[in-house]
C-alpha atoms as a PDB file:
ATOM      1  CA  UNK A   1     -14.974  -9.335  51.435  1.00  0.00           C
ATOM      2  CA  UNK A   2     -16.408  -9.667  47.698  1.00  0.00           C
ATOM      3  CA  UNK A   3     -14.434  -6.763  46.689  1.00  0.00           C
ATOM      4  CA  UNK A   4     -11.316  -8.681  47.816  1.00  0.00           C
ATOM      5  CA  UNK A   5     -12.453 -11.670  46.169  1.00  0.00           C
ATOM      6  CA  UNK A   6     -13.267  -9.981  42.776  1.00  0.00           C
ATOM      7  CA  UNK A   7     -10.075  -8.224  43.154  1.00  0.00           C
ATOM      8  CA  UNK A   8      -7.949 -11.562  43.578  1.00  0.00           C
ATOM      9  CA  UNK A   9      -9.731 -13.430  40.757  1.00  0.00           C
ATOM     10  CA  UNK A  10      -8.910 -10.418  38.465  1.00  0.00           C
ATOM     11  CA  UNK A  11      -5.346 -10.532  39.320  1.00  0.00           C
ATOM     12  CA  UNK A  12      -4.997 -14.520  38.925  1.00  0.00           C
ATOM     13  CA  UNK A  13      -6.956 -13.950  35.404  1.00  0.00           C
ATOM     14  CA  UNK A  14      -4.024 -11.259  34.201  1.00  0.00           C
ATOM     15  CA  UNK A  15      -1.706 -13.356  35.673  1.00  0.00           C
ATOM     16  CA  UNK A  16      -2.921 -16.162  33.399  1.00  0.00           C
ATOM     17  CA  UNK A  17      -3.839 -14.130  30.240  1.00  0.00           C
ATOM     18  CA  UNK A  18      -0.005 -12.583  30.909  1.00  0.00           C
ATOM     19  CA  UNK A  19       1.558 -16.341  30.756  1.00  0.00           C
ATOM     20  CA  UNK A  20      -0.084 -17.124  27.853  1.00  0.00           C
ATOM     21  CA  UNK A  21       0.926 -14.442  25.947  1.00  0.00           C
ATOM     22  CA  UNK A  22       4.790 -14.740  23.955  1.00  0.00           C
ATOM     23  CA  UNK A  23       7.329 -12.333  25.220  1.00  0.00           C
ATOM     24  CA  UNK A  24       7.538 -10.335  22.307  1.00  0.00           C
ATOM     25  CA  UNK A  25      10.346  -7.983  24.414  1.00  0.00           C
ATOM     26  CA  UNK A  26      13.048 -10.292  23.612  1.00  0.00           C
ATOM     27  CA  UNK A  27      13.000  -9.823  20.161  1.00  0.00           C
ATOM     28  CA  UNK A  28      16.262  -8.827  18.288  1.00  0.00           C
ATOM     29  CA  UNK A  29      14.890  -6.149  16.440  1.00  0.00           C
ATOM     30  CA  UNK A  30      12.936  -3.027  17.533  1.00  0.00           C
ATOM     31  CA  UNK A  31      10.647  -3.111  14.115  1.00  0.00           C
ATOM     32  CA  UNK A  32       6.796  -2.205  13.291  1.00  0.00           C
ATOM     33  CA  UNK A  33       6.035  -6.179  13.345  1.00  0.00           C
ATOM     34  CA  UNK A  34       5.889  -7.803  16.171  1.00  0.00           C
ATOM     35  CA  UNK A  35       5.616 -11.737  15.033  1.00  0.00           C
ATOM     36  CA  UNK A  36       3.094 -13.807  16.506  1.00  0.00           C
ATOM     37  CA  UNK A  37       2.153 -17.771  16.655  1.00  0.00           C
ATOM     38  CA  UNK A  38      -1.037 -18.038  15.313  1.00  0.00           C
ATOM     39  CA  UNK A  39      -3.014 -21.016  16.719  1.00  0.00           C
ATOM     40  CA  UNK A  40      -2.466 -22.808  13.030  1.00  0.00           C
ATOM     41  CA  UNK A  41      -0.083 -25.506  13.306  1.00  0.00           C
ATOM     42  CA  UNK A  42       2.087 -25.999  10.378  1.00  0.00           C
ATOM     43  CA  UNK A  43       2.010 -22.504   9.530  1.00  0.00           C
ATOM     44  CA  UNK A  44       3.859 -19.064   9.627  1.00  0.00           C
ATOM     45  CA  UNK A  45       1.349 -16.425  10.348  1.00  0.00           C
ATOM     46  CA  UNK A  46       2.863 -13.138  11.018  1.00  0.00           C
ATOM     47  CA  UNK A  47       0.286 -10.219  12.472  1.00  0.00           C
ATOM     48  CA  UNK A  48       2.011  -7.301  11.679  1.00  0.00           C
ATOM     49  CA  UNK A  49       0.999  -3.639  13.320  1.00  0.00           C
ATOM     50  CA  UNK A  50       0.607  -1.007   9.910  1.00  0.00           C
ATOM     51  CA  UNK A  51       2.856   1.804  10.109  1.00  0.00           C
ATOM     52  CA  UNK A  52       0.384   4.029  11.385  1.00  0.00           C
ATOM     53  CA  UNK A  53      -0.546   3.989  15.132  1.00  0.00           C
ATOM     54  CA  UNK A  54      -4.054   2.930  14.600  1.00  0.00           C
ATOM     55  CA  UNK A  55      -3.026  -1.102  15.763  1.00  0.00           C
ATOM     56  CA  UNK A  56      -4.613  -2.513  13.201  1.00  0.00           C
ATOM     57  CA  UNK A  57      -3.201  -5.903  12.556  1.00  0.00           C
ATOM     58  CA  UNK A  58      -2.991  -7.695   9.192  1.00  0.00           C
ATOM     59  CA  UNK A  59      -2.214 -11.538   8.695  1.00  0.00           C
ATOM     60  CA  UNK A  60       0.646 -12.198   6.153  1.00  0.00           C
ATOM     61  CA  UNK A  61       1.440 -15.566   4.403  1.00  0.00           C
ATOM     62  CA  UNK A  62       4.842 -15.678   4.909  1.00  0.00           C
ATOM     63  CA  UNK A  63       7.149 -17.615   1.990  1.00  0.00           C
ATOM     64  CA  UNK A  64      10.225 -19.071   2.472  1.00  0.00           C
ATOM     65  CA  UNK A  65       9.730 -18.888   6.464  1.00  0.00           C
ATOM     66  CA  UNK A  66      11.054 -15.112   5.975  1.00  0.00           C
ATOM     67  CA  UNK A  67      14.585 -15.896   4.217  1.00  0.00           C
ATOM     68  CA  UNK A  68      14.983 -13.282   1.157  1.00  0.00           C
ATOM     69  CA  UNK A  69      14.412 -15.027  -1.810  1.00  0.00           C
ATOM     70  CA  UNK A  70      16.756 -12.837  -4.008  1.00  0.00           C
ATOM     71  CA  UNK A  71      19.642 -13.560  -1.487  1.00  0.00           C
ATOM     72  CA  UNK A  72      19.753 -17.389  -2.467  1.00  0.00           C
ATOM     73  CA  UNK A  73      20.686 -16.486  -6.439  1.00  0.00           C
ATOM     74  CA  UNK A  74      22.916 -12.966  -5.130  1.00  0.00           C
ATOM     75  CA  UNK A  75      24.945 -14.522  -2.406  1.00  0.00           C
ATOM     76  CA  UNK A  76      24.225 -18.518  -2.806  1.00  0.00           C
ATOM     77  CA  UNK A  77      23.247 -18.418   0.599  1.00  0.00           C
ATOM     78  CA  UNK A  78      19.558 -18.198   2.838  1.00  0.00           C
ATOM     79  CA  UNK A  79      20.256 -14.787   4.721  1.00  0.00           C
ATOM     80  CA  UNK A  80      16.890 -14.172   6.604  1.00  0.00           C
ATOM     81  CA  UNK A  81      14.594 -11.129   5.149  1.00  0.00           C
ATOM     82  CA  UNK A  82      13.586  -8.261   7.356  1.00  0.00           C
ATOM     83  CA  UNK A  83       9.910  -7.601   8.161  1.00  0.00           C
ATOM     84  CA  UNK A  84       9.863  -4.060   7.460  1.00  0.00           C
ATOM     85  CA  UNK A  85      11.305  -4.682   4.179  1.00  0.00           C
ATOM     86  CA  UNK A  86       8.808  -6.774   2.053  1.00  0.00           C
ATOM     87  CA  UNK A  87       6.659  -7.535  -1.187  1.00  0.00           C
ATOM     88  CA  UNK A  88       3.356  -9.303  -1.517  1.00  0.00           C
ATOM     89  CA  UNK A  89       3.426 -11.499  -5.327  1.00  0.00           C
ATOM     90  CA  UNK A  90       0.736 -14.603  -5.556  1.00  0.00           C
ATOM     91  CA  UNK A  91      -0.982 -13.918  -2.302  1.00  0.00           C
ATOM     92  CA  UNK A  92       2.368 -14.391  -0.098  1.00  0.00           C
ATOM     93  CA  UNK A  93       4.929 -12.278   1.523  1.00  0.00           C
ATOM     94  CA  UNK A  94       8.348 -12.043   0.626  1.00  0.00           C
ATOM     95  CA  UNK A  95      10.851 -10.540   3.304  1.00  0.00           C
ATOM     96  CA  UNK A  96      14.325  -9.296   2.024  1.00  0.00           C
ATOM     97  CA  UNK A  97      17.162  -8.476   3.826  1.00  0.00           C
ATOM     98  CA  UNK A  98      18.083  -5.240   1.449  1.00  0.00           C
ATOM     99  CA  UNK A  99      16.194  -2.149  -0.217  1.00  0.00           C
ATOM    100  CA  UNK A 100      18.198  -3.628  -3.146  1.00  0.00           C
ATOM    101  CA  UNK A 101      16.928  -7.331  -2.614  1.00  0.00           C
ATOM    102  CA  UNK A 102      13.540  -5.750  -3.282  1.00  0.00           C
ATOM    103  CA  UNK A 103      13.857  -3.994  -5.936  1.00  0.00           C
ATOM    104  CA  UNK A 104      15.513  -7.299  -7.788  1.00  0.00           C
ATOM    105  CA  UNK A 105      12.227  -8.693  -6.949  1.00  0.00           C
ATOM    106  CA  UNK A 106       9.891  -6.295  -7.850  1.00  0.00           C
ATOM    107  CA  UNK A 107      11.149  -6.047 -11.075  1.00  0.00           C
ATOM    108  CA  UNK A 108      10.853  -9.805 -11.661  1.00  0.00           C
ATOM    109  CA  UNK A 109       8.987 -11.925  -9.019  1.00  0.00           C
ATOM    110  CA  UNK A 110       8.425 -15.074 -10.930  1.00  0.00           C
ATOM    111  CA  UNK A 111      12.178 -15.309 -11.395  1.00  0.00           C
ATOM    112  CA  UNK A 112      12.971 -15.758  -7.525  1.00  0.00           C
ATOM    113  CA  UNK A 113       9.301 -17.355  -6.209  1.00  0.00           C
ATOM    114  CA  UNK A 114      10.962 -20.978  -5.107  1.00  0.00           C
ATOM    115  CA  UNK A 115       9.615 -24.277  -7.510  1.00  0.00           C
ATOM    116  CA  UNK A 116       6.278 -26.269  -6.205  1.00  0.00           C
ATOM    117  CA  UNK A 117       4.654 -23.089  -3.746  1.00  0.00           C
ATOM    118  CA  UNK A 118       7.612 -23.456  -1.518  1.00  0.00           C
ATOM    119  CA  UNK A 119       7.227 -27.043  -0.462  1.00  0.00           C
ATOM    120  CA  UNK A 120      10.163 -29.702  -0.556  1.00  0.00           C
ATOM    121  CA  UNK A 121      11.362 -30.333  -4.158  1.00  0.00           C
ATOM    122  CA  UNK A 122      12.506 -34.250  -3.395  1.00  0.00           C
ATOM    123  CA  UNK A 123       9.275 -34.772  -1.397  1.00  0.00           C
ATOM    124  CA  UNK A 124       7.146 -33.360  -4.787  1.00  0.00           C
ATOM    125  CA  UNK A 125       8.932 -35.716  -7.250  1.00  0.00           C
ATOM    126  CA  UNK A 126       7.961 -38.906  -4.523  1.00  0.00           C
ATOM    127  CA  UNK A 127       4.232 -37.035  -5.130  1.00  0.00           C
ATOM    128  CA  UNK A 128       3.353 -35.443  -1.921  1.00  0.00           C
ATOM    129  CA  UNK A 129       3.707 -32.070  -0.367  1.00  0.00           C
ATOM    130  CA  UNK A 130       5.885 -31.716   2.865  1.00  0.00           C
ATOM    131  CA  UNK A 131       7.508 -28.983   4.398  1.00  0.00           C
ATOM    132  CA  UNK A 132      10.605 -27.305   3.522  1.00  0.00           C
ATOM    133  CA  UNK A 133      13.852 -26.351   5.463  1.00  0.00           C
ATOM    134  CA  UNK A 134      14.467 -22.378   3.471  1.00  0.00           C
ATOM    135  CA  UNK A 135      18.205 -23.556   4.113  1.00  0.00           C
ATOM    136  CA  UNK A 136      18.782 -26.549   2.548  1.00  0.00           C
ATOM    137  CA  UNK A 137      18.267 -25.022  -0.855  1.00  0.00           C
ATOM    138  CA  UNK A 138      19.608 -25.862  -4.702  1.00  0.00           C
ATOM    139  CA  UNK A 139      19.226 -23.680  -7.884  1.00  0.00           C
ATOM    140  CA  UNK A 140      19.316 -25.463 -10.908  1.00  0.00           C
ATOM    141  CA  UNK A 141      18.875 -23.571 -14.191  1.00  0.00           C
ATOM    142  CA  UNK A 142      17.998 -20.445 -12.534  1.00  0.00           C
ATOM    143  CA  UNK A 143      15.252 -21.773 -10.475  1.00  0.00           C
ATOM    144  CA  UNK A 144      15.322 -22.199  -6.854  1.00  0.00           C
ATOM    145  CA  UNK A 145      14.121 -25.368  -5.098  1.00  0.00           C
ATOM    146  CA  UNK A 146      13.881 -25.898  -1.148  1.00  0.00           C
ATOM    147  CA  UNK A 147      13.957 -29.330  -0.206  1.00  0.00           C
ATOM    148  CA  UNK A 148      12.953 -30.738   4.052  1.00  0.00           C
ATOM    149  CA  UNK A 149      16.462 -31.468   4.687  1.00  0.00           C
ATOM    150  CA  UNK A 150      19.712 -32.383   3.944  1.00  0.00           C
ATOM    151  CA  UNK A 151      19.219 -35.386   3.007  1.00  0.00           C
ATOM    152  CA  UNK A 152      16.658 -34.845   0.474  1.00  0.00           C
ATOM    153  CA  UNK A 153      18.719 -31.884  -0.803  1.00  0.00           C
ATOM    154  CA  UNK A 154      21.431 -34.575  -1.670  1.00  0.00           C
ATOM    155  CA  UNK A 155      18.842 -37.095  -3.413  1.00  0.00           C
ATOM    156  CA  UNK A 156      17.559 -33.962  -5.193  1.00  0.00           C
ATOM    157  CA  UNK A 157      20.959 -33.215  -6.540  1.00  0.00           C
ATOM    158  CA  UNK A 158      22.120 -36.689  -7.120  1.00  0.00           C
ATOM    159  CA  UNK A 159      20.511 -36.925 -10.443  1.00  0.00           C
ATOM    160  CA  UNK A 160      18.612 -33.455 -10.956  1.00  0.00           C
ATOM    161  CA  UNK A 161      17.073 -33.574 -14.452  1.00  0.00           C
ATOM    162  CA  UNK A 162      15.010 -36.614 -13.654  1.00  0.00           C
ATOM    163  CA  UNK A 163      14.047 -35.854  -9.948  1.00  0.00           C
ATOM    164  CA  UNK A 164      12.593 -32.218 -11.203  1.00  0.00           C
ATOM    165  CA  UNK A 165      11.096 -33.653 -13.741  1.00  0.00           C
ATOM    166  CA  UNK A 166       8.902 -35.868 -11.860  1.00  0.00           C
ATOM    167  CA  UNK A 167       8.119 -33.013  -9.249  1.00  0.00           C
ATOM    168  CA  UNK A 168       7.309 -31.148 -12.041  1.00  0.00           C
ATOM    169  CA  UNK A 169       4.563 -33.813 -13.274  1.00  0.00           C
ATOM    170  CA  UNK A 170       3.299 -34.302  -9.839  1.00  0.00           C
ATOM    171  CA  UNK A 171       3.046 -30.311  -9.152  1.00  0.00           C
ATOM    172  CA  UNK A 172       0.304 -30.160 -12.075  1.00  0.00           C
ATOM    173  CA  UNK A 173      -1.517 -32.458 -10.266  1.00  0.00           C
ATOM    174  CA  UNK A 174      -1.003 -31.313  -6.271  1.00  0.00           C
ATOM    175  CA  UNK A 175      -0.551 -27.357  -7.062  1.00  0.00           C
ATOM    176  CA  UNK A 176      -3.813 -26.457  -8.511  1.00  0.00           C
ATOM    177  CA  UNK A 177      -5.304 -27.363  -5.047  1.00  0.00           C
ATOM    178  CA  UNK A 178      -3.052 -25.308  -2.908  1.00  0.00           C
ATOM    179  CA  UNK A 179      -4.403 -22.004  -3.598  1.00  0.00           C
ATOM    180  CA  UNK A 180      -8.354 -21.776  -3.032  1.00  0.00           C
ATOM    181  CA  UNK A 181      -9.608 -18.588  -5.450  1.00  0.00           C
ATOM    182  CA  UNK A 182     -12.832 -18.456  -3.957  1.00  0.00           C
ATOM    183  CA  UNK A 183     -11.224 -17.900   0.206  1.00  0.00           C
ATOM    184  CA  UNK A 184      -8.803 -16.335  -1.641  1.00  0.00           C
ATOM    185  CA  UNK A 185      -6.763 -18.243   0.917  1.00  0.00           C
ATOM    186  CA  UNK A 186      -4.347 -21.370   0.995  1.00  0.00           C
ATOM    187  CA  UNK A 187      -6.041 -24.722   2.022  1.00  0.00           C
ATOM    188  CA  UNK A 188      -4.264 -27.698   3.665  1.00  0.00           C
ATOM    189  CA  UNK A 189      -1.672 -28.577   3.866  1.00  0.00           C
ATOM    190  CA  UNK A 190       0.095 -24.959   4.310  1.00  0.00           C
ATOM    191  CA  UNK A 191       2.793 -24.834   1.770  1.00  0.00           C
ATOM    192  CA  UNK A 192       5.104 -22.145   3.559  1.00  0.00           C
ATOM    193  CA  UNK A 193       6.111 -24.626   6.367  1.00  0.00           C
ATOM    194  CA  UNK A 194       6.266 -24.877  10.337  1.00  0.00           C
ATOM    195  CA  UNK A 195       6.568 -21.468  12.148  1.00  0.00           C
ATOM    196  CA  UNK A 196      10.393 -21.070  12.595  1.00  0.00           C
ATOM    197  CA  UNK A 197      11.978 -18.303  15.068  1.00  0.00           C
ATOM    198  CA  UNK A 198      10.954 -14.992  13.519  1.00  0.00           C
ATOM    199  CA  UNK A 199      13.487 -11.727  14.262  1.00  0.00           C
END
C-alpha cells in the first residue's frame, strides 16, 4: 500500500514539474537553442545548449529582442536574427538573420549597436529608460534608434535634431548605471526589453 502511494505521489509530482515546464516542441525551428523564460521579468534571457552534446547551458543577454541589427540599415526593415547565427559586442548578443549580416557586424559593431543600450529613444529624451518595441525603429544619420511604440516613433521623428539631442544629454546621465563592471552584469531596469516570442 506505501509502494502505491509513493508511486502515485511521484506521478502527480512529474505531472506537475511537466506543466510547468514550456513546450519547447512547438518551436519553428529545429536549432541548438532552445529559448527559455527565465524567472526575470522584464527581460530576454535565452539558455542556449553549446554545440557540443555536453548540455551545458549558457545565459545570453539578448539585444534588440533577437531582430538583426544589420537588417534595419540593409533592408530598412526589423527581420528577426537566428540563434545559431550570432555575435557577442558590449556584453550582449546580437542574432542575425544572414552569415552576411554577421560579418557586416563583426567588422564594425559600434556602427549597428542601437542609440541609449537599446531602450526607447523618445522615452530617453523625456529622461527615463523604458522598453523598446525592435519594430518601431528610425535611423537618423546612420544611427539606429528603437523607440516603445508607434507613437513615440512619430514624436521622435516629428522634430529629430532636438528630441536626440536631449536623449543624448539624459543618456550621460542614466547609461553609466546600466552596465555594472564589477557583476559584470546589467542592473535594473533591463535595457533589452520584455521577453517577446523567440523562434
Amino acid at each position: 500500500m506505501n509502494m502505491l502511494i509513493h508511486s502515485l505521489a511521484s506521478t502527480a509530482l512529474a505531472v506537475v514539474i511537466a506543466g510547468a515546464l514550456p513546450n519547447l516542441g512547438a518551436a519553428s525551428e529545429k536549432a541548438l537553442l532552445n529559448p527559455v523564460q527565465l524567472g526575470r521579468t522584464g527581460s530576454l534571457s535565452v539558455l542556449a545548449e553549446q554545440g557540443t552534446k555536453s548540455h551545458h547551458r549558457t545565459k545570453l543577454n539578448v539585444m534588440l529582442k533577437g531582430y538583426d541589427p544589420v537588417a534595419y540599415f540593409k533592408q530598412g526593415k526589423a527581420v528577426r536574427g537566428k540563434p545559431t547565427i550570432r555575435s557577442t559586442y558590449n556584453g550582449v548578443t546580437y542574432f542575425f538573420a544572414s552569415k552576411a549580416d554577421k560579418a557586416d557586424f563583426d567588422q564594425s559593431p559600434a556602427k549597428f549597436e542601437p542609440q541609449y543600450g537599446g531602450f526607447c529613444a523618445n522615452s530617453m529624451a523625456n529622461g527615463k529608460k523604458s522598453d523598446s518595441d525592435p519594430t518601431a525603429f528610425f535611423i537618423y544619420k546612420g544611427k539606429l534608434y528603437v523607440c516603445s511604440a508607434p507613437a513615440a516613433k512619430r514624436e521622435l521623428t516629428s522634430n529629430p535634431e532636438a528630441t536626440i539631442s536631449r536623449a543624448d544629454k539624459n543618456w550621460l546621465n542614466l547609461g553609466p548605471s546600466t552596465y555594472n563592471s564589477e557583476s559584470h552584469g546589467f542592473d535594473e531596469p533591463w535595457p533589452f526589453g520584455p521577453e517577446s516570442n523567440q523562434q
